[in-house]
N, C-alpha and C. Protein backbone atom coordinates (compact mmCIF):
# COMPACT_ATOMS: atom_id res chain seq x y z
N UNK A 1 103.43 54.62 97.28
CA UNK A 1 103.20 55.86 98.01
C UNK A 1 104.53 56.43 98.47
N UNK A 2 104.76 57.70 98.03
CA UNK A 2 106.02 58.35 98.51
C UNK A 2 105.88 59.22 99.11
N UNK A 3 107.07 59.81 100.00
CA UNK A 3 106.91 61.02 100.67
C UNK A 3 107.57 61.83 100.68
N UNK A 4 107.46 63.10 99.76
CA UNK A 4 108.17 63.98 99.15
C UNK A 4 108.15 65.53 100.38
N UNK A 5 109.02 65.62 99.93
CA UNK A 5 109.83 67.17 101.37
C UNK A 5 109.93 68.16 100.05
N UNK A 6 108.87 69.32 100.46
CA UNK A 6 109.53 70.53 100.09
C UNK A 6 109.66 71.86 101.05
N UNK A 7 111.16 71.99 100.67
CA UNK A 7 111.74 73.27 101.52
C UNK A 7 112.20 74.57 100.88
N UNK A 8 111.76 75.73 101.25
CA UNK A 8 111.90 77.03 100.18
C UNK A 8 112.39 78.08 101.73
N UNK A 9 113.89 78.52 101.05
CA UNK A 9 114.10 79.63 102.07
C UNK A 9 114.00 81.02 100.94
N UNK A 10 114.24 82.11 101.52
CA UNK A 10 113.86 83.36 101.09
C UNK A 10 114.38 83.70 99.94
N UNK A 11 116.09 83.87 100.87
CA UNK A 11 117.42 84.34 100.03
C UNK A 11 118.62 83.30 100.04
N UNK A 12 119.15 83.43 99.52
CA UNK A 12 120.99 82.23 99.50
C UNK A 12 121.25 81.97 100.51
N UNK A 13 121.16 83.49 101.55
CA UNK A 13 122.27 83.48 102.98
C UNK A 13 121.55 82.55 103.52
N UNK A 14 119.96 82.29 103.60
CA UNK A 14 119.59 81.45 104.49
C UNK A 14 119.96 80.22 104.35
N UNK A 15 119.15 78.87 105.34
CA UNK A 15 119.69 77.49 105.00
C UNK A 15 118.79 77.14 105.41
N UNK A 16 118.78 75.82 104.43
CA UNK A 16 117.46 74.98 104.45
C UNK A 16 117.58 73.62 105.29
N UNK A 17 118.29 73.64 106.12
CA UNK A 17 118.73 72.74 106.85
C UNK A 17 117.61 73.11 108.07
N UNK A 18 117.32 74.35 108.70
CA UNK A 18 116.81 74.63 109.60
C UNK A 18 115.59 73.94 109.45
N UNK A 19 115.02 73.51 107.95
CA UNK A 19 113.35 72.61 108.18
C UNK A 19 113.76 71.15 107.79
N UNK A 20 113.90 70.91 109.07
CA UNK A 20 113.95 69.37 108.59
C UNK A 20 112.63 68.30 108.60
N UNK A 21 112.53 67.66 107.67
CA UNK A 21 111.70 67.23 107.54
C UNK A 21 111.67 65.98 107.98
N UNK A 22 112.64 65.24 108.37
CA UNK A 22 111.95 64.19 108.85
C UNK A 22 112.81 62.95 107.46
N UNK A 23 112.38 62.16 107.47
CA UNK A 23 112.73 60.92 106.34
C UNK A 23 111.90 60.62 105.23
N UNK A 24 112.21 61.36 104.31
CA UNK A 24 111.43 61.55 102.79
C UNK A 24 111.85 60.45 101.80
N UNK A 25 111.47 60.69 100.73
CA UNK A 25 111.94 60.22 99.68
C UNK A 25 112.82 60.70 98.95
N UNK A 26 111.92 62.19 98.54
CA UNK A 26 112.66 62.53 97.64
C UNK A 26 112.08 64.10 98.23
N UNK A 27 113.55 65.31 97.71
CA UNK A 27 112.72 66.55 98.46
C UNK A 27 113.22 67.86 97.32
N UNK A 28 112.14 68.46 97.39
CA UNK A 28 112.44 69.63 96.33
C UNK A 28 112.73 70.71 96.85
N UNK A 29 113.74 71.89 96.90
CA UNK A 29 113.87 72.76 97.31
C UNK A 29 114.35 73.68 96.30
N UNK A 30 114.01 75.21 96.75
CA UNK A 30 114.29 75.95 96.45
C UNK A 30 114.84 77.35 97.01
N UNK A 31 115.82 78.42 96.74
CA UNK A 31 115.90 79.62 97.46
C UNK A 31 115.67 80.54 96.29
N UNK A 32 114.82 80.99 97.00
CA UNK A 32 113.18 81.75 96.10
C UNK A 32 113.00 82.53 97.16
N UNK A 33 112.77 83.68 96.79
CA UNK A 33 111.53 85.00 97.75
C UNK A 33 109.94 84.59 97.82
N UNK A 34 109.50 84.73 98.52
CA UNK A 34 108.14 84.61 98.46
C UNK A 34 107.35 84.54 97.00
N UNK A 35 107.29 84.09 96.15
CA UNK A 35 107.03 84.67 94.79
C UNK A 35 105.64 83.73 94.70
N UNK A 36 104.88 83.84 93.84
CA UNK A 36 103.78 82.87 93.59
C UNK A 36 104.15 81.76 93.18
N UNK A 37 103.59 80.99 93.31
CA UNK A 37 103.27 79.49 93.17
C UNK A 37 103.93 79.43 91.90
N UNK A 38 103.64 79.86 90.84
CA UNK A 38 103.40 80.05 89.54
C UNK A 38 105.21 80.05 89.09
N UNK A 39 105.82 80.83 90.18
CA UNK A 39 107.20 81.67 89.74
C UNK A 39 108.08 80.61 90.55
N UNK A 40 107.68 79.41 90.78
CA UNK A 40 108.68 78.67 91.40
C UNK A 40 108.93 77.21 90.92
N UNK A 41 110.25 77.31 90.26
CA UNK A 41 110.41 75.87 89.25
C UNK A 41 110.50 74.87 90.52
N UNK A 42 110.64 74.84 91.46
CA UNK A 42 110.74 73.80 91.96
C UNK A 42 109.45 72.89 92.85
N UNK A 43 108.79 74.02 92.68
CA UNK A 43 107.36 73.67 93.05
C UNK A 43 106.55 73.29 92.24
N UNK A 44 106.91 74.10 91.40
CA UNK A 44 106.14 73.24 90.23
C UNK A 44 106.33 72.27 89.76
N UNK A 45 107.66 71.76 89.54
CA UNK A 45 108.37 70.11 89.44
C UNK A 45 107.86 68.96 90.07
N UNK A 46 107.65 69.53 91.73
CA UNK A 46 107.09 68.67 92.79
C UNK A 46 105.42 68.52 91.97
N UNK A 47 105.06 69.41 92.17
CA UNK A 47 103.21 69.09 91.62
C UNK A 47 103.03 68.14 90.49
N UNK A 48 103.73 68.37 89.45
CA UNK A 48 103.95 67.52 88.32
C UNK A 48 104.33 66.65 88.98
N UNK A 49 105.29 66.14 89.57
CA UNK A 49 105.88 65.02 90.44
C UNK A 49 105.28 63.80 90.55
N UNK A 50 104.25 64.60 91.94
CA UNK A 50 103.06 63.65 92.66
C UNK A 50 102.43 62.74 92.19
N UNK A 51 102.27 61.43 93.13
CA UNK A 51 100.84 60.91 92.33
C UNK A 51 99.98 60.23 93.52
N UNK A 52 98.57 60.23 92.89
CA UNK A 52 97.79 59.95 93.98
C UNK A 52 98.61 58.38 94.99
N UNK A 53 98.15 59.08 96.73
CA UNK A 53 98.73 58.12 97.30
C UNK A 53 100.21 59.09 97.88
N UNK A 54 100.08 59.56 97.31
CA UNK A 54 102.05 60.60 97.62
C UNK A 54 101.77 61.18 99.03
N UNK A 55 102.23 61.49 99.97
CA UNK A 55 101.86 62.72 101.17
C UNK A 55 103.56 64.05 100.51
N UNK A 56 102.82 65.25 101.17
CA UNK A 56 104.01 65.78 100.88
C UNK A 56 104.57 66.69 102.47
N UNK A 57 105.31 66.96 102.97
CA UNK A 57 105.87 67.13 103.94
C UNK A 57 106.54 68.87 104.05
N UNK A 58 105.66 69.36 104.22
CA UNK A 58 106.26 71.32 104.44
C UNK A 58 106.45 71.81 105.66
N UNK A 59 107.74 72.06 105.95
CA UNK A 59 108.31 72.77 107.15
C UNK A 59 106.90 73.46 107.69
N UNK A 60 106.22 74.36 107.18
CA UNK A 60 105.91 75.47 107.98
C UNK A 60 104.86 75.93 106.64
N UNK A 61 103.72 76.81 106.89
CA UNK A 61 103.07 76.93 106.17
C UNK A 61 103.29 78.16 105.37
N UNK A 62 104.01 79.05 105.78
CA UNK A 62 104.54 80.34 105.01
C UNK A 62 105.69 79.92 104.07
N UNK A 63 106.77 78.58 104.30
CA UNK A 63 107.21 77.89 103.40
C UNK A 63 106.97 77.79 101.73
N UNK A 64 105.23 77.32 101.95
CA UNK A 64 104.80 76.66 100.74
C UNK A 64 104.20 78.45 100.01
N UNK A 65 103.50 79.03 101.00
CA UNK A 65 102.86 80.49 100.20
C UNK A 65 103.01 81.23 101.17
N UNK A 66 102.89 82.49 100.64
CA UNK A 66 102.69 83.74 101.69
C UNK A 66 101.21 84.60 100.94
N UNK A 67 100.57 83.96 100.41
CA UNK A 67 99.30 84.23 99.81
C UNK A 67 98.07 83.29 100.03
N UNK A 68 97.34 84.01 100.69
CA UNK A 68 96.37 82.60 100.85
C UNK A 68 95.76 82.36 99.84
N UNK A 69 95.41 83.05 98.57
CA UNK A 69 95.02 82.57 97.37
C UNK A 69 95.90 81.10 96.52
N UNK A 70 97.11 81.28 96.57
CA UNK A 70 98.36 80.75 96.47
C UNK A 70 98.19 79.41 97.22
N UNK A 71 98.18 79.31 98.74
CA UNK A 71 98.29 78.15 99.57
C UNK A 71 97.16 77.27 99.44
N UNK A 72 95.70 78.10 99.04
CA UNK A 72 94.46 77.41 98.62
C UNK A 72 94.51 76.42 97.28
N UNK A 73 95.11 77.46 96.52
CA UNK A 73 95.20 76.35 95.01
C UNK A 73 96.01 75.48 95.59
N UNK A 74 97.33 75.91 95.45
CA UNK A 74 98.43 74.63 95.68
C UNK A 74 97.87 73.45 96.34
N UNK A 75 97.09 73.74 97.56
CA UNK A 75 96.47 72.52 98.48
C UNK A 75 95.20 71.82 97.87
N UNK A 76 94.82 72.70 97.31
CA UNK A 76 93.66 72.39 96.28
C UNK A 76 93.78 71.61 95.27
N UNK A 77 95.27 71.92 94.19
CA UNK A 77 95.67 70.88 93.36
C UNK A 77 95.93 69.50 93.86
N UNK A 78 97.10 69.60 94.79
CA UNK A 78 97.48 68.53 95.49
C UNK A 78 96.19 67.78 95.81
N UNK A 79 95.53 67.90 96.32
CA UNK A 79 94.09 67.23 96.87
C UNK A 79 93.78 66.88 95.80
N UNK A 80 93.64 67.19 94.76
CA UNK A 80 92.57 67.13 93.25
C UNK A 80 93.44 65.43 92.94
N UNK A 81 94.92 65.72 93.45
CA UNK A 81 95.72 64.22 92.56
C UNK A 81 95.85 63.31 93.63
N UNK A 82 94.85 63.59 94.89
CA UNK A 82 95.13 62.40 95.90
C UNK A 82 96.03 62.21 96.14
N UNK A 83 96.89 63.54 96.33
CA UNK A 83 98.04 63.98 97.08
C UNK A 83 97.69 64.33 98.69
N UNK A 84 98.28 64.35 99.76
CA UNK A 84 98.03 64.62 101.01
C UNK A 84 99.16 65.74 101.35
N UNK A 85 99.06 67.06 102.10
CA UNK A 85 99.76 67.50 102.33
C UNK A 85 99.95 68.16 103.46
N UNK A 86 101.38 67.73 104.61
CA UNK A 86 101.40 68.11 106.25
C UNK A 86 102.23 69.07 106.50
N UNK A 87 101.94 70.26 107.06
CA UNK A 87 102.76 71.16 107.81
C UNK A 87 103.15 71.00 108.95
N UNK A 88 104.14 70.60 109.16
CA UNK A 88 105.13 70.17 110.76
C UNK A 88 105.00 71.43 111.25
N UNK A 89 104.88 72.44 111.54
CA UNK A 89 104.92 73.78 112.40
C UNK A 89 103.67 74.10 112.63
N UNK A 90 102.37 73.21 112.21
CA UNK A 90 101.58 73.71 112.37
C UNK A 90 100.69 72.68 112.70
N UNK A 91 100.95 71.46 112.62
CA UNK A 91 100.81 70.29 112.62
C UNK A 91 99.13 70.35 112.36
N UNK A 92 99.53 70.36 110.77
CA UNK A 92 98.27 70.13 110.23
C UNK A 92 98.64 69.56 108.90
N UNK A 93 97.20 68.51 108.84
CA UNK A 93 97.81 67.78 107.01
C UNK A 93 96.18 67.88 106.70
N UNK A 94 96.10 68.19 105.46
CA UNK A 94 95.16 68.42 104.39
C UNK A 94 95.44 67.06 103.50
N UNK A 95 94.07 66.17 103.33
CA UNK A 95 94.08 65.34 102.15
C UNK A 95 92.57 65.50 101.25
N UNK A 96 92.75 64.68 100.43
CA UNK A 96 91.42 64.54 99.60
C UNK A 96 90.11 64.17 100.40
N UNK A 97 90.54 62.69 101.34
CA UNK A 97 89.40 61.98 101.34
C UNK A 97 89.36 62.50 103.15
N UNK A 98 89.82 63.96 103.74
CA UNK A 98 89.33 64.38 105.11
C UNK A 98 88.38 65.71 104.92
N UNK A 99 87.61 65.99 105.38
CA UNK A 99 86.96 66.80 105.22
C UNK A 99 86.89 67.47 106.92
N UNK A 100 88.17 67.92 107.47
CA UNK A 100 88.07 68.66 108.48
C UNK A 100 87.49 70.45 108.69
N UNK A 101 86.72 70.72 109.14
CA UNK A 101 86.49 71.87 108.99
C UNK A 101 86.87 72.78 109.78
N UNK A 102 87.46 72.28 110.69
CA UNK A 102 88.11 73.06 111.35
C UNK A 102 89.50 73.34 110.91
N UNK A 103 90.32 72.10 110.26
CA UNK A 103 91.49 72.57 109.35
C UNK A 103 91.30 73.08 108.58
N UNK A 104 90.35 73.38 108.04
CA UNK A 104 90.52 74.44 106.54
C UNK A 104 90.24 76.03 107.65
N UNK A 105 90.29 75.79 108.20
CA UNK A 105 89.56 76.99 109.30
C UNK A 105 90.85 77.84 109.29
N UNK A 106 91.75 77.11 109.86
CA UNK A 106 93.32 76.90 110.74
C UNK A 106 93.88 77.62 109.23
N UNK A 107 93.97 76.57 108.23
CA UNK A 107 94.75 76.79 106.87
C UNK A 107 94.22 78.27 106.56
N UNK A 108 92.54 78.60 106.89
CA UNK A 108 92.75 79.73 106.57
C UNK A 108 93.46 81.03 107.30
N UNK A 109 93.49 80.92 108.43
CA UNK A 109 93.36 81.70 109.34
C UNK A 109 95.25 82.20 109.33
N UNK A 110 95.78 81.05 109.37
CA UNK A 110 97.23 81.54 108.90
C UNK A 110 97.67 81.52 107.30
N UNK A 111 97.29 81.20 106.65
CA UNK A 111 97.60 81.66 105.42
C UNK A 111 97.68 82.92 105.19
N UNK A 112 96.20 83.36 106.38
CA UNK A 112 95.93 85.32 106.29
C UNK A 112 96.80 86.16 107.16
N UNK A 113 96.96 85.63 108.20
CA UNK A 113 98.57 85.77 108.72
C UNK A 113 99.53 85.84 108.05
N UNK A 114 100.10 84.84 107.17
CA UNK A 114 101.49 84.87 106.13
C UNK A 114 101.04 85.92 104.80
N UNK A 115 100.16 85.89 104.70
CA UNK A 115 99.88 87.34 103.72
C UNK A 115 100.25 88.50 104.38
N UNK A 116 99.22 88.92 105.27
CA UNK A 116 99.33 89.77 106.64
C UNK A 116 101.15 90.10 106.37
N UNK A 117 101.85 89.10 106.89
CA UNK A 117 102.95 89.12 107.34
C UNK A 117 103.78 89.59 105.84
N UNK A 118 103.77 89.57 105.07
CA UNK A 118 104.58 89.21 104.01
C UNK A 118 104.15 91.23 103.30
N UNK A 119 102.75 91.66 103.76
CA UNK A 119 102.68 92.93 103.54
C UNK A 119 102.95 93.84 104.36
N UNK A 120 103.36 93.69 105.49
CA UNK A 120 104.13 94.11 106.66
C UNK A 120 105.35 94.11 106.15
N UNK A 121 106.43 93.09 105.68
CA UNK A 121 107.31 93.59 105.44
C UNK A 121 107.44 93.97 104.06
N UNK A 122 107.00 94.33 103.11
CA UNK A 122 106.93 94.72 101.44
C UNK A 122 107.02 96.18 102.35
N UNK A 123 106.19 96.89 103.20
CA UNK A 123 105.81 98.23 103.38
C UNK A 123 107.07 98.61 104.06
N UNK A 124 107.50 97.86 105.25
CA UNK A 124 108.75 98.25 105.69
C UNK A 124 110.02 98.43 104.97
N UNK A 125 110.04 97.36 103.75
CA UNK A 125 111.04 97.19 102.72
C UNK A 125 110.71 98.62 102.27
N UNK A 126 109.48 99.11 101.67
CA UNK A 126 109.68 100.27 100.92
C UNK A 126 109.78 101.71 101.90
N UNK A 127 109.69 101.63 102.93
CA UNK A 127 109.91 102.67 103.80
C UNK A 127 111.29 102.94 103.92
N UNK A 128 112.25 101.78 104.15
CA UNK A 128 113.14 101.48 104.54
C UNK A 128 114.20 102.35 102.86
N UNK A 129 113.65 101.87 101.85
CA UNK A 129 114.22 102.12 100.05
C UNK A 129 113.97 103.61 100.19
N UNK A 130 112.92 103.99 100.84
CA UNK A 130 112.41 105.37 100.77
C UNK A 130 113.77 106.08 101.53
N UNK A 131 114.12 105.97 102.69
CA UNK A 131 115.25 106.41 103.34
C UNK A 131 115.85 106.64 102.86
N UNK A 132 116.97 105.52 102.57
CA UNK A 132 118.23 105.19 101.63
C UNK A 132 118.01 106.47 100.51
N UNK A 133 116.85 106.66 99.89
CA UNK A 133 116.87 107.39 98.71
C UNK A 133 117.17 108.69 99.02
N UNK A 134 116.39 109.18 100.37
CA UNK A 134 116.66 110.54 100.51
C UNK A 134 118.09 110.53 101.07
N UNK A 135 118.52 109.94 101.12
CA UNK A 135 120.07 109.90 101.72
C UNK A 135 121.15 109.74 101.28
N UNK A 136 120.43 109.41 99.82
CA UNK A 136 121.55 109.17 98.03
C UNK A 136 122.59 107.92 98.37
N UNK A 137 121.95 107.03 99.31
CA UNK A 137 122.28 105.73 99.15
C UNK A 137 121.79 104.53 99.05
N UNK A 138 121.00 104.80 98.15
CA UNK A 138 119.95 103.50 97.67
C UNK A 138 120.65 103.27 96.15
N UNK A 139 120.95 102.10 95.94
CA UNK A 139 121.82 101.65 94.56
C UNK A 139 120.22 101.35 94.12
N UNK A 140 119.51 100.60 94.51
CA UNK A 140 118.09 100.35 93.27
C UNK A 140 118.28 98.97 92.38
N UNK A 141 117.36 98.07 92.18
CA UNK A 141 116.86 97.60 91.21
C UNK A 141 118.02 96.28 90.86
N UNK A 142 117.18 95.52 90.13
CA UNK A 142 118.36 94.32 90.01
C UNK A 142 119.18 94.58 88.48
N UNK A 143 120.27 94.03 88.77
CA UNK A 143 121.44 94.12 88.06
C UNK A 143 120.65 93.68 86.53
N UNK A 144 121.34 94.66 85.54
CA UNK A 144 120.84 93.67 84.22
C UNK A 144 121.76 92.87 83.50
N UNK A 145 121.45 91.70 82.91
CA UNK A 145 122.38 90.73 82.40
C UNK A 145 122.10 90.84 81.22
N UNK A 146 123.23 91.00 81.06
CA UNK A 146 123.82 90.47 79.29
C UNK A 146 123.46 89.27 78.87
N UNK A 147 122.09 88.55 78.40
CA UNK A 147 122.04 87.16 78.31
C UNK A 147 122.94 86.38 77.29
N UNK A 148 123.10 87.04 75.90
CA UNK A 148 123.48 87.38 75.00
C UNK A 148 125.37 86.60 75.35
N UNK A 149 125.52 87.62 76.20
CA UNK A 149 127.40 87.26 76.64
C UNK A 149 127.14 85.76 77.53
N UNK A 150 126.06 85.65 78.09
CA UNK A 150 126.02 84.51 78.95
C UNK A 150 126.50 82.94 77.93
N UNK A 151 125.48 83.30 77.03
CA UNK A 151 125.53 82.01 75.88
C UNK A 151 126.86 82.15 75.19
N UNK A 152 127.19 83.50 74.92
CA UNK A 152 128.37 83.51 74.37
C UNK A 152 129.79 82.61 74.72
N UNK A 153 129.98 83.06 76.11
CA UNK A 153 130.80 82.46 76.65
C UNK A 153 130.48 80.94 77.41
N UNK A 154 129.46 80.96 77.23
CA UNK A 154 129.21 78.63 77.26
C UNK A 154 130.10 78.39 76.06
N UNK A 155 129.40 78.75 74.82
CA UNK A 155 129.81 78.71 73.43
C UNK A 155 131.41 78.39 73.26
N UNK A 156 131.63 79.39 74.19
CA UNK A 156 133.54 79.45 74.10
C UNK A 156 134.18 78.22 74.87
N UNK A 157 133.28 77.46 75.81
CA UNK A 157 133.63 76.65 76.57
C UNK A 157 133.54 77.16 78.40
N UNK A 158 133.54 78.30 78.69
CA UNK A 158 133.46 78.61 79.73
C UNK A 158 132.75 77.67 80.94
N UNK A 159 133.00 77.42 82.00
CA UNK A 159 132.18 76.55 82.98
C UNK A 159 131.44 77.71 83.83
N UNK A 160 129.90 77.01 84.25
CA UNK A 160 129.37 78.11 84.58
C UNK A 160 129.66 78.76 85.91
N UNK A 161 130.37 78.46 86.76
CA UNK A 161 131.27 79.02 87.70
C UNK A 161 132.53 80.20 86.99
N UNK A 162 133.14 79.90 86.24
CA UNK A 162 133.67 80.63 85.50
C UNK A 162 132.83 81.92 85.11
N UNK A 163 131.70 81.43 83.88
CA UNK A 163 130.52 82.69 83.64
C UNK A 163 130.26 83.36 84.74
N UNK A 164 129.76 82.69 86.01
CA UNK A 164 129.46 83.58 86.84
C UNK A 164 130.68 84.68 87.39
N UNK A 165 131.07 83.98 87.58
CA UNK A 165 132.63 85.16 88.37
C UNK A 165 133.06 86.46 87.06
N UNK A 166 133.16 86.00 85.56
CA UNK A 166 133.28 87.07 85.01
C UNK A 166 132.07 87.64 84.73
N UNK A 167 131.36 87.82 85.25
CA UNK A 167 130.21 88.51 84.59
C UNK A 167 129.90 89.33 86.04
N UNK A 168 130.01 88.57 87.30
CA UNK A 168 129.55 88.95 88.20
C UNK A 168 128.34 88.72 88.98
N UNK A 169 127.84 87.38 88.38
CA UNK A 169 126.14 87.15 89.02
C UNK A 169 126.67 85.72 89.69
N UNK A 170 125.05 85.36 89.94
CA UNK A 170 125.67 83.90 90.70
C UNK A 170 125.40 83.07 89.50
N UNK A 171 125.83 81.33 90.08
CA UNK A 171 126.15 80.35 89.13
C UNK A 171 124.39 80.22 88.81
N UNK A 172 123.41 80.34 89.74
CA UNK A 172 122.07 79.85 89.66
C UNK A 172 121.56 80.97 88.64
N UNK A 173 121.81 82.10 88.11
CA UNK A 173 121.30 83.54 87.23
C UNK A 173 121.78 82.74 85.87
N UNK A 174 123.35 81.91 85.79
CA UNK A 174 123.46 81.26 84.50
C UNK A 174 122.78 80.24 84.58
N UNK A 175 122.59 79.61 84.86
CA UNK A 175 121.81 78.42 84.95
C UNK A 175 120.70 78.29 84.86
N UNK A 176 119.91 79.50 84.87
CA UNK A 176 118.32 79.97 84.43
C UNK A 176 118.57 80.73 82.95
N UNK A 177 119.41 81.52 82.69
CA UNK A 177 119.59 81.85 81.85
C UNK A 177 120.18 80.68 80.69
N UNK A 178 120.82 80.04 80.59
CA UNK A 178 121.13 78.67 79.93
C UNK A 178 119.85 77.74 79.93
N UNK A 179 118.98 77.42 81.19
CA UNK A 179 118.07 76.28 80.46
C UNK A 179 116.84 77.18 80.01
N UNK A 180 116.76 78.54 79.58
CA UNK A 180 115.63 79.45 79.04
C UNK A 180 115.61 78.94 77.48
C-alpha cells in the first residue's frame, strides 16, 4: 500500500510547495491550468499508477478538478481500483469500501463551487481581453511553434534549454513537443 501526493498549480509563477502533503511515497505534479482530467499527463500517469490498497493525498479539492463532472469520474475511477482518495483542505477522503453520504454530499457541493469558481473567472478573463482590445493592447492567443525547427535543432545536437532560448518558448513546450 502506497501513498501517492498529487499537486497541480495553475501557471509556472506559482509553487507547489504551498500544498504540502505530508510524507508520501511517491508524488505527481503538474503546472497545468485547470484543464480536464483528460488534458493532464500527469494525472493520468498517477491513475495508471495506482493499485488497489494505494490512498492518494490532494492538497485541496479544486487541485484535482475545477469540474464536478471531472472530480466525479476521477474519484470514481480511483474507487473502481480500490484506490482511496483524501483532500487535506477539506478534510475529506473518498474510498471504495465507505459509503458516506454525506461525503459525496460535501464532494458535491464544492466541486459545484470550483466549477462556479473557475466560470467566474473564464468571464472576468474575457471581460478583462475585451478591454485590452478596445484599447489596442491585447497581443491575443498563444504563440505558434515551429515544431518542425524544434526536432530540427535536437537533430543538430542542440540541448533543450538551448532550443528553448532560441526559439523563445519554455524548456517544458520542447519537451512536449519532442516526446509527441
Amino acid at each position: 500500500m502506497a501513498i501517492i501526493g498529487y499537486r497541480r498549480v495553475s501557471t509556472i509563477d506559482q509553487n507547489l510547495d504551498r500544498q504540502d502533503l505530508g510524507q508520501v511515497d511517491k508524488t505527481f505534479e503538474e503546472k497545468l491550468s485547470g484543464k480536464s482530467a483528460a488534458d493532464r499527463p500527469a494525472l493520468q500517469e498517477m491513475i495508471q499508477y495506482v493499485r488497489d490498497g494505494d490512498s492518494i493525498i490532494v492538497y485541496s479539492i479544486d487541485r484535482l478538478a475545477r469540474d464536478l463532472r471531472d472530480l466525479q469520474d476521477v474519484i470514481q475511477t480511483l474507487n473502481d481500483k480500490g484506490v482511496a482518495i483524501t483532500f487535506l483542505s477539506e478534510r475529506l477522503t473518498f474510498s471504495s469500501d465507505a459509503e458516506d453520504a454525506f461525503a459525496k454530499l460535501q464532494l458535491q457541493m464544492m466541486g459545484a463551487f470550483a466549477e462556479f469558481e473557475r466560470n467566474i473567472i473564464r468571464k472576468r478573463q474575457a471581460e478583462g481581453i475585451a478591454k485590452a482590445k478596445a484599447k489596442g493592447i491585447y497581443k491575443g492567443g498563444r504563440k505558434v511553434i515551429n515544431r518542425d525547427k524544434v526536432h530540427q535543432l535536437k537533430g543538430e545536437g542542440l540541448s533543450t534549454y538551448k532550443i528553448a532560448e532560441a526559439m523563445g518558448i519554455s524548456r517544458m513546450s520542447v519537451h512536449r513537443i519532442l516526446n509527441q
